[in-house]
N, C-alpha and C. Protein backbone atom coordinates (compact mmCIF):
# COMPACT_ATOMS: atom_id res chain seq x y z
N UNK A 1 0.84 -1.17 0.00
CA UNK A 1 0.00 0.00 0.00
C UNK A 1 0.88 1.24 0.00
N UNK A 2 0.50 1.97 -0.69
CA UNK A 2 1.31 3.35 -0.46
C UNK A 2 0.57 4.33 0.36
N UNK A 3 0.78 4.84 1.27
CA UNK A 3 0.13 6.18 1.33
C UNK A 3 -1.15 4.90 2.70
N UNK A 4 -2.32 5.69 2.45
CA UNK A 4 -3.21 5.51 2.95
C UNK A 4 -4.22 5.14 1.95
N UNK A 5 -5.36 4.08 2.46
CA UNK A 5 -6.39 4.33 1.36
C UNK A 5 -7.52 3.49 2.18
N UNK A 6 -8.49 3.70 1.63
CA UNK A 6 -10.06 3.27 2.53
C UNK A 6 -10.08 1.20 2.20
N UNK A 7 -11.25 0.74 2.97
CA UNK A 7 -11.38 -0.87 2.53
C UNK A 7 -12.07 -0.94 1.08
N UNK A 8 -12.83 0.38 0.86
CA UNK A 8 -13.47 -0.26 -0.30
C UNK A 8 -12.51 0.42 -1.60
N UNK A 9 -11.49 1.45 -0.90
CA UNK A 9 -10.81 1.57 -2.52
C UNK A 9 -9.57 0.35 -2.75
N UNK A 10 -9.46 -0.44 -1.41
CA UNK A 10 -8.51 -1.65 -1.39
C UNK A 10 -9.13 -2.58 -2.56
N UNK A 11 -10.95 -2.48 -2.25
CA UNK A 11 -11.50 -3.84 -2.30
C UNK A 11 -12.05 -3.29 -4.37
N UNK A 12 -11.58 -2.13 -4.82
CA UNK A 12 -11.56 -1.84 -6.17
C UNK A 12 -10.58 -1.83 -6.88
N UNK A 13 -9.33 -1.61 -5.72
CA UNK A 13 -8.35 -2.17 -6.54
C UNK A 13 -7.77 -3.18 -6.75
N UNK A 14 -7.85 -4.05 -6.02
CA UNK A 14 -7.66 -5.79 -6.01
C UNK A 14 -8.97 -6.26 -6.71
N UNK A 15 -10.25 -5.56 -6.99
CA UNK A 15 -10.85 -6.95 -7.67
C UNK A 15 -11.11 -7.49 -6.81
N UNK A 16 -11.70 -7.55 -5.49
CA UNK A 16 -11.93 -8.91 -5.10
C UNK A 16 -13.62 -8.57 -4.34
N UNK A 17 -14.21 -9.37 -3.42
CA UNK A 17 -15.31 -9.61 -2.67
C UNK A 17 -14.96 -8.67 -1.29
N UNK A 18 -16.07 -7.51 -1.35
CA UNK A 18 -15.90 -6.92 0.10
C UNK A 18 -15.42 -8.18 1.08
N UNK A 19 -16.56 -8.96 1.45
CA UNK A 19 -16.20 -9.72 2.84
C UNK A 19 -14.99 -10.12 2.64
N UNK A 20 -14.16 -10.79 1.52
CA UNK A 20 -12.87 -11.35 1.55
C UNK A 20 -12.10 -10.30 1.72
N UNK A 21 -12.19 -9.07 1.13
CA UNK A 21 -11.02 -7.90 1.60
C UNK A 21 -11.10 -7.99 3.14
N UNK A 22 -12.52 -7.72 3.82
CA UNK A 22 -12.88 -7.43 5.13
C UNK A 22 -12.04 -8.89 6.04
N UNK A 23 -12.15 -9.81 5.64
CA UNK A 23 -11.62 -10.90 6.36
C UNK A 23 -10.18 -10.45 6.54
N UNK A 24 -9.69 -10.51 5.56
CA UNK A 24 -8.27 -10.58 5.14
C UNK A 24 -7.41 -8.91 6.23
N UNK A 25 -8.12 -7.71 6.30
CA UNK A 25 -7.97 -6.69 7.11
C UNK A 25 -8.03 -7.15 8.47
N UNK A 26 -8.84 -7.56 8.88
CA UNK A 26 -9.11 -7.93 10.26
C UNK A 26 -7.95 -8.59 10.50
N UNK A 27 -7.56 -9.76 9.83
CA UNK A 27 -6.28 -10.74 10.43
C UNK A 27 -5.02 -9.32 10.50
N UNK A 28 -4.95 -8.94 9.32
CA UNK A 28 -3.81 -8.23 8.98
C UNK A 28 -3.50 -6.75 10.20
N UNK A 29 -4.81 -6.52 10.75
CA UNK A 29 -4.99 -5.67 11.74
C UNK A 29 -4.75 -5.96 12.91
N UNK A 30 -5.17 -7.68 13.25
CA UNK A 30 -4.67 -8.20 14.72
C UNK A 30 -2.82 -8.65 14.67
N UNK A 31 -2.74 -8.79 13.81
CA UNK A 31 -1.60 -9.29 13.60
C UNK A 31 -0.20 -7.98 13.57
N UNK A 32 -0.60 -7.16 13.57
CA UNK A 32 -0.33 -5.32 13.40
C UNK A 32 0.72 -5.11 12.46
N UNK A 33 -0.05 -5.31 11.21
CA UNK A 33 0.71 -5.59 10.16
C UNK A 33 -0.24 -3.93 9.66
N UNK A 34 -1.41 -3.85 9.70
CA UNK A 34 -2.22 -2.75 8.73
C UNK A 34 -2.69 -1.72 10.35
N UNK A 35 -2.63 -0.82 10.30
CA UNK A 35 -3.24 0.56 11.04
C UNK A 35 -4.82 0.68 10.20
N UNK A 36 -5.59 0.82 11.26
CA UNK A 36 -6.90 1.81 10.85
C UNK A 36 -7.10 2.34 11.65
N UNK A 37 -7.87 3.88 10.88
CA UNK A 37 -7.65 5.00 11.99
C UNK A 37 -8.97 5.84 11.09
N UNK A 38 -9.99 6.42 11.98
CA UNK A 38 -11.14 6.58 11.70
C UNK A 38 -10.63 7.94 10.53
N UNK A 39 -11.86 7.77 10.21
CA UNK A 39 -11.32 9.13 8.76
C UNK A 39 -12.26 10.70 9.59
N UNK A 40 -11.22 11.36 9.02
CA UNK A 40 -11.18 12.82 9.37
C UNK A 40 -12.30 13.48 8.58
N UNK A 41 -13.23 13.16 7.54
CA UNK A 41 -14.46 13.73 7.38
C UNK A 41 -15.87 12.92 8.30
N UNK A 42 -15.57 11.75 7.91
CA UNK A 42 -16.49 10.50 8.22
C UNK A 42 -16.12 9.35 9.76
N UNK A 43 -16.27 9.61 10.28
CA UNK A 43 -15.55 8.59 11.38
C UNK A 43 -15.82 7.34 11.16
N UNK A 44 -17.10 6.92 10.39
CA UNK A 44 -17.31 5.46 10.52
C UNK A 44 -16.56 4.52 9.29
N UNK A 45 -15.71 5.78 8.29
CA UNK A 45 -14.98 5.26 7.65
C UNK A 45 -13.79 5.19 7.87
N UNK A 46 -12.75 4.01 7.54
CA UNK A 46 -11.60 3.54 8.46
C UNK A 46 -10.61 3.96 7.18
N UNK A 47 -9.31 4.51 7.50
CA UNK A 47 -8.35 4.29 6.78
C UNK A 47 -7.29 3.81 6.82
N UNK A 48 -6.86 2.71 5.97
CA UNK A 48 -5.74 1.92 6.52
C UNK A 48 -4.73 2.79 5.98
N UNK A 49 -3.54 2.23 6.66
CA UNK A 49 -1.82 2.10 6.28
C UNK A 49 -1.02 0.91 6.82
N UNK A 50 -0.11 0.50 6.34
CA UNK A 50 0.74 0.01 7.08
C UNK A 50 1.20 0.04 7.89
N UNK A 51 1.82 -0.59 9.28
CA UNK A 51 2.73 -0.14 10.20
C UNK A 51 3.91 -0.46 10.08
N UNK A 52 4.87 0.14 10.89
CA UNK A 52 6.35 -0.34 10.89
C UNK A 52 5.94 -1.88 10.50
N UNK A 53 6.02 -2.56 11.03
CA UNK A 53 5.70 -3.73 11.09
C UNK A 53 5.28 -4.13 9.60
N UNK A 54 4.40 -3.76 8.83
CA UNK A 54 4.03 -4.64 7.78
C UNK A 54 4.64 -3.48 6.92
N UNK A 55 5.40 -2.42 6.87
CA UNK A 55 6.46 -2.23 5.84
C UNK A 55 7.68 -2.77 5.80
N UNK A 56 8.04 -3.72 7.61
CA UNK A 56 9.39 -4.36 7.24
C UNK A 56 8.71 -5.74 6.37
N UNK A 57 7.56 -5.91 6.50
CA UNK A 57 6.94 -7.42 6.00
C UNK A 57 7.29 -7.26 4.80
N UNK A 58 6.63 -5.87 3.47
CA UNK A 58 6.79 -5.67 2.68
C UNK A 58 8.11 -5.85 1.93
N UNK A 59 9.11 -5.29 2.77
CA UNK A 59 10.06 -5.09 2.42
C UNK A 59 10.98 -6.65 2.08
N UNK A 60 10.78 -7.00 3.05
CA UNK A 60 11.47 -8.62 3.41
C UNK A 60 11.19 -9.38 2.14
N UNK A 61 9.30 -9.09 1.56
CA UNK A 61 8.91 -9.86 0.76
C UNK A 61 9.19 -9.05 -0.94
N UNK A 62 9.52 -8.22 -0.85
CA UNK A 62 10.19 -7.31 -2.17
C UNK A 62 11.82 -8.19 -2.16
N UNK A 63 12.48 -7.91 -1.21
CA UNK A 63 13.89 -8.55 -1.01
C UNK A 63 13.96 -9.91 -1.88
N UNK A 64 12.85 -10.66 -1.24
CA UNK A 64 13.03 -12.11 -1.51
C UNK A 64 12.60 -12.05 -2.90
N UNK A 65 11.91 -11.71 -3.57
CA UNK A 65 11.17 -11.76 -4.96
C UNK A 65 12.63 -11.38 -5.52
N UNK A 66 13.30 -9.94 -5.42
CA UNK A 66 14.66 -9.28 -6.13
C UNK A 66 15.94 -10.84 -6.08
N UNK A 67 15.69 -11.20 -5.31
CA UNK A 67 16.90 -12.72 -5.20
C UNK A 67 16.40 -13.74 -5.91
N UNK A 68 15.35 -14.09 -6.38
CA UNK A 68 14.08 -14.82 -6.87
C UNK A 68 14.76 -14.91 -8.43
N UNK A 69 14.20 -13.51 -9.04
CA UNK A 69 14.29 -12.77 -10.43
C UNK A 69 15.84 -12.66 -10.86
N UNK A 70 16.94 -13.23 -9.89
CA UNK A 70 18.50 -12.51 -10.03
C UNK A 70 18.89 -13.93 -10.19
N UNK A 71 18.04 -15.10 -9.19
CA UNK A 71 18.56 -16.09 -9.29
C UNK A 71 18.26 -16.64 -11.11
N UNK A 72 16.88 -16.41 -11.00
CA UNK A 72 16.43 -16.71 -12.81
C UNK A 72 16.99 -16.45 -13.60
N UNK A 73 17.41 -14.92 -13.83
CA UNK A 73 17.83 -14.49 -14.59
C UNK A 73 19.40 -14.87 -14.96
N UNK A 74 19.99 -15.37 -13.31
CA UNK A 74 21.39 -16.33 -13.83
C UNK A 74 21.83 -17.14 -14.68
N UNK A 75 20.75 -17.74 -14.79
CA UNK A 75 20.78 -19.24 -15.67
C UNK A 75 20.47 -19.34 -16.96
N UNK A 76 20.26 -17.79 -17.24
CA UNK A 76 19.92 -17.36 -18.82
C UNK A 76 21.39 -17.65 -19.60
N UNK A 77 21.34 -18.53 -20.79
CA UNK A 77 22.56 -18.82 -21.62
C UNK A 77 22.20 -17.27 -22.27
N UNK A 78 24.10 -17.78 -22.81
CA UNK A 78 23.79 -16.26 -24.02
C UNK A 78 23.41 -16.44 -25.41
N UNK A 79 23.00 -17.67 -25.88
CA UNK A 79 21.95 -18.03 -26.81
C UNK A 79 20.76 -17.43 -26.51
N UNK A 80 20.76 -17.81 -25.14
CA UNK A 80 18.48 -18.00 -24.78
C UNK A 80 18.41 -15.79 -24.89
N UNK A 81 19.73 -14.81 -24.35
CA UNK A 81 19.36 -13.87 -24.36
C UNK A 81 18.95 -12.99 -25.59
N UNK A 82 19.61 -13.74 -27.34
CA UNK A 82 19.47 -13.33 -28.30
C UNK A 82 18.22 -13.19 -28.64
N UNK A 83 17.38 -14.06 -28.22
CA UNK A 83 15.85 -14.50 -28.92
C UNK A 83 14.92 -13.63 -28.26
């Protein structure tokens, strides 16, 4: 997530089923991976962010993908890079 953003602009930008976004927040909220914090026009609307916590998650899981894509990309002959 960048920045801040509401459950239902989560649940428009993933494509997915309110209740499954809603499930999936709740864990991610007990677990104190996501912040919600009532919104400053509307109180009964919540806005998430990340916390420390689920930007080191992020991060860890960006890391591992970059070693992932470096390892792949090792094993490229210099035939397979011509094509």
């Amino acid at each position: 997530m960048q920045g801040r953003l509401t459950a239902s602009e989560l649940v428009d930008l993933l494509v997915l089923e309110k209740s499954s976004v809603s499930r999936i927040l709740r864990k991610l909220v007990q677990s104190g991976e996501v912040i919600e914090t009532a919104g400053a026009v509307d109180g009964r609307t919540k806005t998430l962010s990340l916390s420390e916590k689920g930007r080191s998650t992020v991060a860890g899981i960006h890391g591992f993908a970059r070693a992932q894509v470096a390892e792949a990309l090792g094993r490229v002959t210099e035939p397979q890079c011509r094509t």
